[in-house]
N, C-alpha and C. Protein backbone atom coordinates (compact mmCIF):
# COMPACT_ATOMS: atom_id res chain seq x y z
N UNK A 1 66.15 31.49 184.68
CA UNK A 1 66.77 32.78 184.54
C UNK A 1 67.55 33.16 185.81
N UNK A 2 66.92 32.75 187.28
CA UNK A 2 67.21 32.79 187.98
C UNK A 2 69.00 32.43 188.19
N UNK A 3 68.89 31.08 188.02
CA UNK A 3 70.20 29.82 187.94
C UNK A 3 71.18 30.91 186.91
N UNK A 4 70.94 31.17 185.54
CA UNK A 4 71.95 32.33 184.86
C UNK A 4 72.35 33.44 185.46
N UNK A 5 71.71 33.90 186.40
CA UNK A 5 71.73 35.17 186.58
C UNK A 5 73.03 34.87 187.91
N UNK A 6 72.79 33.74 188.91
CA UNK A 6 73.38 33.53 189.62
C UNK A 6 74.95 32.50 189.65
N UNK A 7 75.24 32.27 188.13
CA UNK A 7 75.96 31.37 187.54
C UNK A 7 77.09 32.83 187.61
N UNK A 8 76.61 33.49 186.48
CA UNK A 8 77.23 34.77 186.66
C UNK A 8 77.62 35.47 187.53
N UNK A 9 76.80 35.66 188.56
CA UNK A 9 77.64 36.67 189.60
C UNK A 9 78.85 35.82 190.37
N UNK A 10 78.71 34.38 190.40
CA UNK A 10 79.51 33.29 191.04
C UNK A 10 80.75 33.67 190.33
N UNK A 11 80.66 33.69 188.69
CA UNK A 11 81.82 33.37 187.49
C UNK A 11 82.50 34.83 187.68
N UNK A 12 81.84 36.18 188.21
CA UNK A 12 83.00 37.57 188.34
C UNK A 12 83.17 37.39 189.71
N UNK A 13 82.66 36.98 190.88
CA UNK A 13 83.28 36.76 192.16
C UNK A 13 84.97 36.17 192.05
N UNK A 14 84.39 34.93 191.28
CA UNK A 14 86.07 34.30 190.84
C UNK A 14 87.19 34.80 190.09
N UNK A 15 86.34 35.53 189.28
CA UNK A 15 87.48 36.07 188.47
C UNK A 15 87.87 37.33 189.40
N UNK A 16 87.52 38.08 190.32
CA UNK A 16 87.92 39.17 190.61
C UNK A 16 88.87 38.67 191.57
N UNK A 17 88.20 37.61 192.62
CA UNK A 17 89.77 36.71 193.64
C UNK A 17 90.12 36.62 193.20
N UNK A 18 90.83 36.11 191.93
CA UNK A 18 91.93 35.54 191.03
C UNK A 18 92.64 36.61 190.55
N UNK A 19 92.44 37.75 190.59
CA UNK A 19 92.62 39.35 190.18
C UNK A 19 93.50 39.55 191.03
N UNK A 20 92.85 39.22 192.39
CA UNK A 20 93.39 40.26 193.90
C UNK A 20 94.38 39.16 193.94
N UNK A 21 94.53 38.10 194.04
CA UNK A 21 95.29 36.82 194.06
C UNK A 21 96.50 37.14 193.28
N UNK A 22 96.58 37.24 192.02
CA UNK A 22 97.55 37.29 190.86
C UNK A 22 98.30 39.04 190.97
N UNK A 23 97.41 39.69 191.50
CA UNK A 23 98.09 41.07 191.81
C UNK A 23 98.87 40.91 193.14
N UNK A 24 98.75 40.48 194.12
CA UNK A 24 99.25 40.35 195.18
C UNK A 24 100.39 39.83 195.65
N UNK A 25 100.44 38.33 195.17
CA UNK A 25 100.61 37.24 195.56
C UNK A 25 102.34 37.50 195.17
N UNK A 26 103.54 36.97 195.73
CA UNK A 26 104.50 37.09 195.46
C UNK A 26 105.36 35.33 194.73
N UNK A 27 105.96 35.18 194.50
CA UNK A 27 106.47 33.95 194.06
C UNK A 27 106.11 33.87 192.55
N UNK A 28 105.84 34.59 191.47
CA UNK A 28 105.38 33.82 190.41
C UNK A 28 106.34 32.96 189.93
N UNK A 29 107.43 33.30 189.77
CA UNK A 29 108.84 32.71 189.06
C UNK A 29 109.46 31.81 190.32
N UNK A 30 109.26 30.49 190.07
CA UNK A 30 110.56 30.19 191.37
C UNK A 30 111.96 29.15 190.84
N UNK A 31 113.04 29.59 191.16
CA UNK A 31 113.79 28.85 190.60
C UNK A 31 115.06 28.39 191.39
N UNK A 32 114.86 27.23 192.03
CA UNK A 32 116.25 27.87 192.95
C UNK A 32 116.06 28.25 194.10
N UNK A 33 117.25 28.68 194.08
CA UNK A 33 117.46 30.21 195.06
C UNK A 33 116.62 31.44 194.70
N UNK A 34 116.37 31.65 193.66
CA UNK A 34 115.62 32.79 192.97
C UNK A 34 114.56 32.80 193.08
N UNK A 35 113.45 33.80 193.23
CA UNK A 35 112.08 33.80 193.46
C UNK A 35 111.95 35.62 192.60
N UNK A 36 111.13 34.88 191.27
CA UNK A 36 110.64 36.73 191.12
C UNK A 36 108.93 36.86 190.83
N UNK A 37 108.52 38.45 190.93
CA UNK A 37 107.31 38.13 191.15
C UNK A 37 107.13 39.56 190.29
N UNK A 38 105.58 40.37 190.27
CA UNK A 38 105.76 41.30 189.44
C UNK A 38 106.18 42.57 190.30
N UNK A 39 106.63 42.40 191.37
CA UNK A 39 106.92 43.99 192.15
C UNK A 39 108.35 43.72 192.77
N UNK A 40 109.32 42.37 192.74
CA UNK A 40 110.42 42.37 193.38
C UNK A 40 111.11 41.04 193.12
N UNK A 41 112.47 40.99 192.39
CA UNK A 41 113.56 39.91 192.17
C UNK A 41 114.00 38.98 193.93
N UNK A 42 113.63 38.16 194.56
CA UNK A 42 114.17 37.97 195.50
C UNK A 42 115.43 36.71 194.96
N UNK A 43 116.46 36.64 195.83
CA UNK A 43 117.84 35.63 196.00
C UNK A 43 117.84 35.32 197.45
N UNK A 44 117.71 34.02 197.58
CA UNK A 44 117.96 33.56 199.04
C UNK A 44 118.70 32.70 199.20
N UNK A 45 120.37 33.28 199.02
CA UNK A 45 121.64 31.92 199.33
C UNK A 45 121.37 32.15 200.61
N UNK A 46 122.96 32.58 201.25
CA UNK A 46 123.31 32.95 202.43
C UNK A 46 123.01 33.83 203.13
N UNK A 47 122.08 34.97 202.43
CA UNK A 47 121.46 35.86 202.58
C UNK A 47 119.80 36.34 201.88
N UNK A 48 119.03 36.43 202.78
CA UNK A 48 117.93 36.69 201.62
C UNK A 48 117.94 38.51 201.32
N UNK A 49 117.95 38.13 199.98
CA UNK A 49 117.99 39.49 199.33
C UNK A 49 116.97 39.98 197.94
N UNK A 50 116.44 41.55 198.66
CA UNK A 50 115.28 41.68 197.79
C UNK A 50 115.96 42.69 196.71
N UNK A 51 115.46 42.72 195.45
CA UNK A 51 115.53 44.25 194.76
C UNK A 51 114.71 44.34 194.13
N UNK A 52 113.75 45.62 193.85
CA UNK A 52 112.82 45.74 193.08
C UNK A 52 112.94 45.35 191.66
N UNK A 53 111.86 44.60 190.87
CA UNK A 53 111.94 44.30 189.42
C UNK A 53 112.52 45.34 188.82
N UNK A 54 112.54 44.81 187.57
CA UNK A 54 113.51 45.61 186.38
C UNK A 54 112.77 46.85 186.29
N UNK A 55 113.82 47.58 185.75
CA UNK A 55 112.84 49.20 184.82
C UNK A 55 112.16 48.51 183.17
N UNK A 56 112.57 47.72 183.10
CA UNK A 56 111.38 47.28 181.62
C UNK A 56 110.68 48.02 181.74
N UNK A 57 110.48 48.49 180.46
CA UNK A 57 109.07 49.19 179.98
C UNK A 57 107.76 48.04 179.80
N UNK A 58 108.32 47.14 178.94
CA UNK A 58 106.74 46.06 179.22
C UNK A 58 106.15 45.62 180.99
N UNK A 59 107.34 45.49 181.54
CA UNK A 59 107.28 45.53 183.00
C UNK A 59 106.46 46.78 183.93
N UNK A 60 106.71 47.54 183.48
CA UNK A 60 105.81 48.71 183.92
C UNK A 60 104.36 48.60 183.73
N UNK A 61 104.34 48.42 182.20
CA UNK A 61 103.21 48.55 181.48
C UNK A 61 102.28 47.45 182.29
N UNK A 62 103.11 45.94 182.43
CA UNK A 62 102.14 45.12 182.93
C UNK A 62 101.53 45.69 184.45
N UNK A 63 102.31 46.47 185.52
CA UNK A 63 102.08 46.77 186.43
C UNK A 63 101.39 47.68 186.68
N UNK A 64 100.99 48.45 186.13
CA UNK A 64 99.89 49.78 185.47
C UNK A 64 98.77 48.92 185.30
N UNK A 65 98.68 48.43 184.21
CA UNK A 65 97.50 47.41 183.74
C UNK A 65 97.10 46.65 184.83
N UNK A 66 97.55 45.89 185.87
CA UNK A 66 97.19 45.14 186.87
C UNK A 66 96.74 46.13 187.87
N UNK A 67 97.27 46.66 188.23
CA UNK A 67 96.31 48.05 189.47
C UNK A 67 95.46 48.59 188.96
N UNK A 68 95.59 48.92 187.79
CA UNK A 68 93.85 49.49 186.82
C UNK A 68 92.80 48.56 186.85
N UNK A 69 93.42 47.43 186.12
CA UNK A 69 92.10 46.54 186.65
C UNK A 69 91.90 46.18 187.73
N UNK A 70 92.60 46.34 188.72
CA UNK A 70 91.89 46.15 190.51
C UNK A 70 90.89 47.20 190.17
N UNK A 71 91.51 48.30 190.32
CA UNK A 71 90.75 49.62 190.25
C UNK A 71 89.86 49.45 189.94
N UNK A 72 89.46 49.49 188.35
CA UNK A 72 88.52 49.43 187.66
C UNK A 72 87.14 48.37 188.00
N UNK A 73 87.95 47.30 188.77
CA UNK A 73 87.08 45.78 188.95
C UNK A 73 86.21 45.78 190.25
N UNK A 74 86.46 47.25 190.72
CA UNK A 74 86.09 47.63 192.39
C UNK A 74 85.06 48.49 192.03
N UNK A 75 85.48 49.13 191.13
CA UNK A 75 84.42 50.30 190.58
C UNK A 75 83.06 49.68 190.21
């Protein structure tokens, strides 16, 4: 019971780094010159240049949802 009990707390440790990881972390998209992530479009020709992601509404939505569950995953 012991070994379950401690399998578990191991299996939300990971999933919650992987949380703070995937919320954080910049680069998801790389292509190129292009690098986008969920908080900012970067272009790095001759210049590196940032602009914040799109106004999408699913884009929002995902970015709401990802700080809630930090939130929530702290709670």
């Amino acid at each position: 019971m012991l070994l379950l009990l401690l399998g578990i707390i191991v299996l939300h440790v990971t999933v919650l780094v992987l949380l703070f990881v995937s919320t954080i972390v910049s680069q998801w998209l790389v292509t190129g010159e292009h690098t986008a992530d969920l908080w900012q479009n970067c272009t790095s020709g001759t210049v590196f240049h940032c602009l914040a992601s799109s106004t999408n509404e699913w884009l929002q939505s995902v970015q709401a949802m990802m700080i809630l569950s930090v939130i929530f995953s702290v709670l």
